[in-house]
Protein backbone atom coordinates (compact mmCIF):
# COMPACT_ATOMS: atom_id res chain seq x y z
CA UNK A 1 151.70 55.16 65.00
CA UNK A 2 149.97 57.38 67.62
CA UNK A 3 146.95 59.19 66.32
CA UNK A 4 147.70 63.24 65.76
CA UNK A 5 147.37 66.17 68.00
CA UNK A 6 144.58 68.13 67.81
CA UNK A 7 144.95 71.53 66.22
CA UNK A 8 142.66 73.83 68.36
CA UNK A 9 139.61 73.06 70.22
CA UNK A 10 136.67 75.28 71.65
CA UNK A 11 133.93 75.06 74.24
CA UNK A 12 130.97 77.13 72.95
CA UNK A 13 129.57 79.03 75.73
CA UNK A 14 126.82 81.25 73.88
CA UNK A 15 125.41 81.64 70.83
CA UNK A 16 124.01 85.24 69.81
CA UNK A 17 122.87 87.95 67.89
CA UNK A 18 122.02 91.43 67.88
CA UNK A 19 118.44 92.40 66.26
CA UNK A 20 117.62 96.00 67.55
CA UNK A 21 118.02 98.50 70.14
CA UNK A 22 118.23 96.02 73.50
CA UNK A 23 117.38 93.27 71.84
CA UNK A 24 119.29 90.11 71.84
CA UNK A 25 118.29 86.93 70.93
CA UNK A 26 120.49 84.12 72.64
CA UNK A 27 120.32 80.43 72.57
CA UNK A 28 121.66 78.65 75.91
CA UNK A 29 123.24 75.39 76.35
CA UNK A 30 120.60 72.99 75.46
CA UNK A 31 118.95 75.16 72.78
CA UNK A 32 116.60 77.54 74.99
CA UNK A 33 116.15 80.85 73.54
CA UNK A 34 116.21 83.69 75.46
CA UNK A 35 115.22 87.22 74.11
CA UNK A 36 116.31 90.35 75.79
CA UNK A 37 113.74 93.58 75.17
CA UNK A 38 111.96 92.22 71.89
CA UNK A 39 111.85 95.62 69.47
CA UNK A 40 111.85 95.64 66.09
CA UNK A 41 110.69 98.54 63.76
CA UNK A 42 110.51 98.12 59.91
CA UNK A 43 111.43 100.69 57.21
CA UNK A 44 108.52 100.01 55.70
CA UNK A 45 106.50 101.29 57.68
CA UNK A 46 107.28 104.84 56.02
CA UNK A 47 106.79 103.29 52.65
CA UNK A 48 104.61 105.84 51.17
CA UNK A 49 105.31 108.91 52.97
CA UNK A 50 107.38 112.08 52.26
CA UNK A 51 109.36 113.90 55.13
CA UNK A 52 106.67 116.51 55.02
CA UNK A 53 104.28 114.35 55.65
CA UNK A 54 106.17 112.63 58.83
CA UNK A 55 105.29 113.54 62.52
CA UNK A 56 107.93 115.07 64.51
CA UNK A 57 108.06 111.11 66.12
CA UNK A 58 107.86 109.28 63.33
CA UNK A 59 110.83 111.37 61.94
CA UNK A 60 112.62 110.55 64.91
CA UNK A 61 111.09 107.01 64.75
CA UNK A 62 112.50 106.40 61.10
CA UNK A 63 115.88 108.25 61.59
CA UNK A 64 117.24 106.15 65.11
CA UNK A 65 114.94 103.16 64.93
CA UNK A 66 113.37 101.65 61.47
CA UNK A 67 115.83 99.16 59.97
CA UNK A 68 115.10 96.64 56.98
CA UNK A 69 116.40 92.72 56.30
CA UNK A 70 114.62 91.65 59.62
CA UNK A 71 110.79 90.26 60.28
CA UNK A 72 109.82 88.78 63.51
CA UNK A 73 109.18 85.52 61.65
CA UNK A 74 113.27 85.08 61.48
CA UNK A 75 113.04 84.58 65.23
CA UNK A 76 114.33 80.88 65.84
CA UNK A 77 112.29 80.82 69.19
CA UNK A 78 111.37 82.88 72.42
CA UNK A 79 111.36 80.21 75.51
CA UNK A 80 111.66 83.45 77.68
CA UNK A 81 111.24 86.77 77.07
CA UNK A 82 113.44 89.37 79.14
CA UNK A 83 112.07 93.11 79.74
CA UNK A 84 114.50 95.47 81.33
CA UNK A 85 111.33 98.14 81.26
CA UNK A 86 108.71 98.74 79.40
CA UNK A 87 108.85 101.49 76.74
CA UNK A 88 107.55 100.66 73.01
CA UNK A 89 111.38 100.24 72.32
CA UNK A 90 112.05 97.54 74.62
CA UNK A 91 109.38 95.90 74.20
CA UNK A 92 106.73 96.16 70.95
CA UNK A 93 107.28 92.58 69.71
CA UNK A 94 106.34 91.24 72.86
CA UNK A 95 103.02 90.03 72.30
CA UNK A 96 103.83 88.23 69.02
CA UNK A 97 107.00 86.43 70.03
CA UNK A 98 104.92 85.28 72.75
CA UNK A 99 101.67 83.96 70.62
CA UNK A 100 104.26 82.26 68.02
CA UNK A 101 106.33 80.51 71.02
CA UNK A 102 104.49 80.58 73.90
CA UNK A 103 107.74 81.39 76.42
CA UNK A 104 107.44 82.92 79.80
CA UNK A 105 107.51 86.80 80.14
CA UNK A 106 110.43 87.76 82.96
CA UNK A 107 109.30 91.96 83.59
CA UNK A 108 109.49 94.29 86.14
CA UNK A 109 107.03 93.31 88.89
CA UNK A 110 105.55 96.51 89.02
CA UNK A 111 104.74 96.31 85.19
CA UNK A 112 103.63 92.54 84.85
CA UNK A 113 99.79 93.71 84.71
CA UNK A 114 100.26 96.31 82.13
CA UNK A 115 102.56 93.90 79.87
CA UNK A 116 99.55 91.45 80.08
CA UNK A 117 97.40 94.18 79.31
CA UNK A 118 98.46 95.77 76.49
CA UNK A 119 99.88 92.60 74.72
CA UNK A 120 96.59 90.56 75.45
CA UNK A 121 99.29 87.90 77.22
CA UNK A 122 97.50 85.49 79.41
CA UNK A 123 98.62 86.51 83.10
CA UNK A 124 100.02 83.12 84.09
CA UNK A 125 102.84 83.31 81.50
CA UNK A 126 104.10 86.63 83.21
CA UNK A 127 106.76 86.21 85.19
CA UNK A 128 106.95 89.12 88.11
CA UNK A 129 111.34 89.95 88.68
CA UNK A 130 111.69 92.07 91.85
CA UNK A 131 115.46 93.76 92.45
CA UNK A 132 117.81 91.54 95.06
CA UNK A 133 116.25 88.43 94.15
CA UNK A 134 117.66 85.02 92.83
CA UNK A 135 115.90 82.72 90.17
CA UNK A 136 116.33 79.71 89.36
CA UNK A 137 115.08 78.67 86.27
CA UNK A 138 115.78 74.94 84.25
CA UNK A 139 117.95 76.74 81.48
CA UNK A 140 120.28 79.19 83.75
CA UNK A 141 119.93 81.61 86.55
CA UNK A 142 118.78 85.26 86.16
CA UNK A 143 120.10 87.57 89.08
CA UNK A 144 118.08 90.81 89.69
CA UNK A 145 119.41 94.55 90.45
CA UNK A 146 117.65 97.41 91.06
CA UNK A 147 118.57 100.11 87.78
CA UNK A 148 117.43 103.50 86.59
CA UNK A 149 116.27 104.71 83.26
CA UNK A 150 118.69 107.11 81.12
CA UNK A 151 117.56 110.66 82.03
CA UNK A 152 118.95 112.90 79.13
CA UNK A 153 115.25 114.47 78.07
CA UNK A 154 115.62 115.61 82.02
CA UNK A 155 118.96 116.98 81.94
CA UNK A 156 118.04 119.09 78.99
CA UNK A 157 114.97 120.63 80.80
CA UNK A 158 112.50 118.18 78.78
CA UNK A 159 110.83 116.45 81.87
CA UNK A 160 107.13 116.50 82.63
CA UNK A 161 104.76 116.27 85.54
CA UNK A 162 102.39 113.04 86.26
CA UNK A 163 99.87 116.23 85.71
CA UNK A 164 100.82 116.75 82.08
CA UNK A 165 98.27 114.46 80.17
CA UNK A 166 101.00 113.78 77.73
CA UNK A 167 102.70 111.94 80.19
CA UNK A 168 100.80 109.07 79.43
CA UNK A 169 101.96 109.06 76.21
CA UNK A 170 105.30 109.78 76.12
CA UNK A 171 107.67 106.84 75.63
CA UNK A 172 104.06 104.41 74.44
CA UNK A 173 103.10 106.00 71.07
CA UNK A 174 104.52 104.58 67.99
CA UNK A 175 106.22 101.46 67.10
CA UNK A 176 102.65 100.11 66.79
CA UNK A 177 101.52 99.85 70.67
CA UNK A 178 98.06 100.91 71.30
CA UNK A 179 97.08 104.26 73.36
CA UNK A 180 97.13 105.76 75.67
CA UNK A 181 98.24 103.02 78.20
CA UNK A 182 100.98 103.39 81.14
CA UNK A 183 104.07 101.75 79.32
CA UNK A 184 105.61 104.98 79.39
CA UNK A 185 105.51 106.05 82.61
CA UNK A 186 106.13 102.88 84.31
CA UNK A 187 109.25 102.16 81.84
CA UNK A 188 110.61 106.06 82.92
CA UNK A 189 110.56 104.43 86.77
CA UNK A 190 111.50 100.08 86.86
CA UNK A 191 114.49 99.58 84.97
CA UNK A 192 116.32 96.52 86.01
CA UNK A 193 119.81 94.98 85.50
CA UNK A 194 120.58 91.45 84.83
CA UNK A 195 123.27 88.71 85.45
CA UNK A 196 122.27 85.31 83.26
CA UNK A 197 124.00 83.23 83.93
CA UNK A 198 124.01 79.69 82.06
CA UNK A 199 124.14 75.79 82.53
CA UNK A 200 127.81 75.94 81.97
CA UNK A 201 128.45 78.71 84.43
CA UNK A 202 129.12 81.38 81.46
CA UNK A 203 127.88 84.96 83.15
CA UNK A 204 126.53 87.94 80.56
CA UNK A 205 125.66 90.98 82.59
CA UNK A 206 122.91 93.23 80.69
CA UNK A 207 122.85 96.91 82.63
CA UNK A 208 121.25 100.28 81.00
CA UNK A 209 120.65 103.45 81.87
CA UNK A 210 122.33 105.78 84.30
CA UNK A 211 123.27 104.02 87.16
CA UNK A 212 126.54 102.07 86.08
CA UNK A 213 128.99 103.02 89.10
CA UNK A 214 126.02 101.81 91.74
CA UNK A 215 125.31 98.67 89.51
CA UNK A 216 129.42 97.44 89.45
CA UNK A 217 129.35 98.04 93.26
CA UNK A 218 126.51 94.99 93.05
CA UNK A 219 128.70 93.26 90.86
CA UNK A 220 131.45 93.40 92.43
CA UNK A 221 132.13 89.68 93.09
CA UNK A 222 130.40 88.18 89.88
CA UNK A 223 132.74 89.74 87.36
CA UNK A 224 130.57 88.52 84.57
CA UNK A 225 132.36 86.82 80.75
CA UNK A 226 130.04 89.16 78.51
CA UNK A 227 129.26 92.85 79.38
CA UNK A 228 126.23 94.15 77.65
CA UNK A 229 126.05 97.42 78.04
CA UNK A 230 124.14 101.14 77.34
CA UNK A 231 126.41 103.19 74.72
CA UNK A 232 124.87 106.24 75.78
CA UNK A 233 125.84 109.10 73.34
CA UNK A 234 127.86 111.39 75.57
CA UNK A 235 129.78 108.14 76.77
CA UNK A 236 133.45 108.57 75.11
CA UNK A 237 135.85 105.41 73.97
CA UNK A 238 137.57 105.98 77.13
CA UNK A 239 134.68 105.85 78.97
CA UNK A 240 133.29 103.10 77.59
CA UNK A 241 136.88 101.33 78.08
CA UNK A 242 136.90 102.25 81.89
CA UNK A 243 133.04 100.56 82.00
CA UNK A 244 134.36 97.32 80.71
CA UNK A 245 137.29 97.47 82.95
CA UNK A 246 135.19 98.39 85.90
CA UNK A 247 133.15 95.35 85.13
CA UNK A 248 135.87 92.96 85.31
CA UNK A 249 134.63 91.59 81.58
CA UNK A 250 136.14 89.88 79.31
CA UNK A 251 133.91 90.94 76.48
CA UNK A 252 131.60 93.70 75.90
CA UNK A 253 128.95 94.33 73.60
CA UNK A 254 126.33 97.24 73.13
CA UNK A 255 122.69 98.08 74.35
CA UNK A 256 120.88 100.84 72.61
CA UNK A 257 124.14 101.69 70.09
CA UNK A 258 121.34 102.75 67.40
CA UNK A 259 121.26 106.28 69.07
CA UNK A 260 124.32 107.13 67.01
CA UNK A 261 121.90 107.11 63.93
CA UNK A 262 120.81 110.53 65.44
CA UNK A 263 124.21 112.20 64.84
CA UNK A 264 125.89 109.97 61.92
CA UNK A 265 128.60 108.40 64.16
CA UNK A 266 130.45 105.29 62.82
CA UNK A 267 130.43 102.45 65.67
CA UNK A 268 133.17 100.50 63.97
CA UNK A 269 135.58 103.53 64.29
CA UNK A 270 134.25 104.18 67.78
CA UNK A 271 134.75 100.29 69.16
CA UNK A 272 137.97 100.06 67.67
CA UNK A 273 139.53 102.85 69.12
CA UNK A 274 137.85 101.33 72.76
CA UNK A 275 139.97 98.66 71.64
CA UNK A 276 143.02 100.46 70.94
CA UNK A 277 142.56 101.86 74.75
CA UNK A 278 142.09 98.48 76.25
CA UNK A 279 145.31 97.21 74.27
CA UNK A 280 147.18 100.45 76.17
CA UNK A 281 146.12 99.93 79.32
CA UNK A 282 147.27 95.87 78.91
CA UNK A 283 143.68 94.62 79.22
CA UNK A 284 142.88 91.29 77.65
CA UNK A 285 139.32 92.38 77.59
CA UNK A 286 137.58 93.56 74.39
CA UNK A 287 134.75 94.92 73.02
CA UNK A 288 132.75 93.81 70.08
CA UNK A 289 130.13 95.98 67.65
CA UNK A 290 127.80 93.27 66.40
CA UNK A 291 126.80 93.07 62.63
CA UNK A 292 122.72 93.07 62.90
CA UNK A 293 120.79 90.02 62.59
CA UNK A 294 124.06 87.96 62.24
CA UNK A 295 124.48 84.99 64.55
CA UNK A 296 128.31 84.72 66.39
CA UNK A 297 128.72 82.10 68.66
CA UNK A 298 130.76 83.08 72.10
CA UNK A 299 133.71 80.33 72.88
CA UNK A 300 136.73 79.55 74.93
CA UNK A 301 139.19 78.33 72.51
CA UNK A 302 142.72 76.69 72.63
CA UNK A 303 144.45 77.25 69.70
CA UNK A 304 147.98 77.09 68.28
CA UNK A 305 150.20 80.00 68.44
């Protein structure tokens, strides 16, 4: 008697989860951990306090940002640590995920010394990315592309001059990172894009901010599996459905999604009916709002009808 088909069967290309803001924590064939923008922001930190009592940040601060159910101790590991900038947002768990796992820091070249700075990281484990470049590291391949930060607070009239001493502020305070330092500024000017791609040739493209048509005209032969991208706020389902087509994606998750805190919009409405466009147009590809802090696990799968 011959021995019985197999029912389904899937190749495991990623597995992942969404903590915060940008960041992603993602184990890689062979069980390297890499973590995208380490940011995490506790409720509790308000524990105590009454609205009246709040600073006009930390109300904004505990409205878009503070969550609860998370500690940086649930972090499995941090072999590398990705920075697409450099605000407190992007970046404020940097120093401890480093001193717990000792992984390499992959930033902005022209922010390495600050990084080191601030987080007291010794300067060897900083890793300086510069924009058109290749490397090759034992776990996968990071591709670098020049980017630019989201400019809303200058649209609206809100930008300031390097003369303005709060400049050096802005973007740094809060979310526990020491002042005044030049986080801020320097995360308002390098913000890079990334293509990872992994042992088993699985490509995630991570691209924020404001410069998506220039960044698909660098990606125009890659055509990543995963898209994670920037939900900026004024983006629409359609837009956000023409992105992931533009891309050439299969899959697409969100960057920075927590921004709809500020206005009370429901993301599972909102990524369903970027769905319902997608299944319109005929696109296979689909997009995905991740419960926080659970792991999925990204696969190719064969399975019966």
């Amino acid at each position: 008697m011959s021995e019985a088909y197999e029912t389904r069967m899937d190749s495991i290309a990623l597995k992942i989860r969404w903590i915060s803001v940008q960041c992603y924590e993602m184990v890689l064939p062979g069980g390297k951990t890499l973590v995208t923008d380490p940011f995490y922001w506790d409720m509790s930190h308000f524990d105590g306090l009454t609205e009246d009592e709040l600073t006009k940040n930390q109300k904004l601060e505990k409205k878009v940002y503070a969550q609860s159910g998370f500690s940086v101790d649930q972090f499995t590991s941090a072999d590398y640590i990705l920075l697409s900038h450099v605000h407190g947002d992007h970046c404020n768990l940097t120093g401890e995920l480093w001193n717990r796992f000792y992984g390499r820091v992959l930033v902005p070249a022209e922010c390495a010394e600050e990084i080191a700075k601030v987080f007291d990281i010794p300067y060897a484990a900083i890793y300086p990315l510069y924009p058109g470049n290749t490397y090759y590291f034992d776990d996968f391949t990071l591709k670098v592309y020049p980017g630019a930060h989201d400019n809303r607070a200058f649209r609206e009239g809100k930008f300031q001059r390097p003369s303005d001493a709060r400049v050096l502020y802005d973007g740094s305070e809060g979310f526990g990172l020491s002042c005044p330092c030049r986080l801020g500024p320097l995360g308002s000017m390098f913000n890079f894009n990334y293509v990872i791609e992994t042992k088993n040739n699985y490509r995630i493209d991570f691209s924020a901010g404001r410069d998506y048509e220039e960044h698909c005209s660098h990606l125009q032969n890659e055509k990543p599996n995963l898209m994670l991208r920037h939900r900026i706020r004024s983006y629409s389902p359609e837009t956000y459905a023409d992105m992931i087509e533009q891309m050439g994606a299969q899959l697409a998750m969100p960057l920075h999604h927590n921004n709809a805190r500020a206005t009370g919009e429901d993301l599972n409405v909102y990524f369903r009916q970027v769905n319902e466009i997608l299944k319109q147009r005929g696109s296979a590809a689909r997009a995905f709002n991740p419960e926080p802090y659970k792991w999925y696990q990204i696969c190719t799968s064969i399975l019966p009808e």
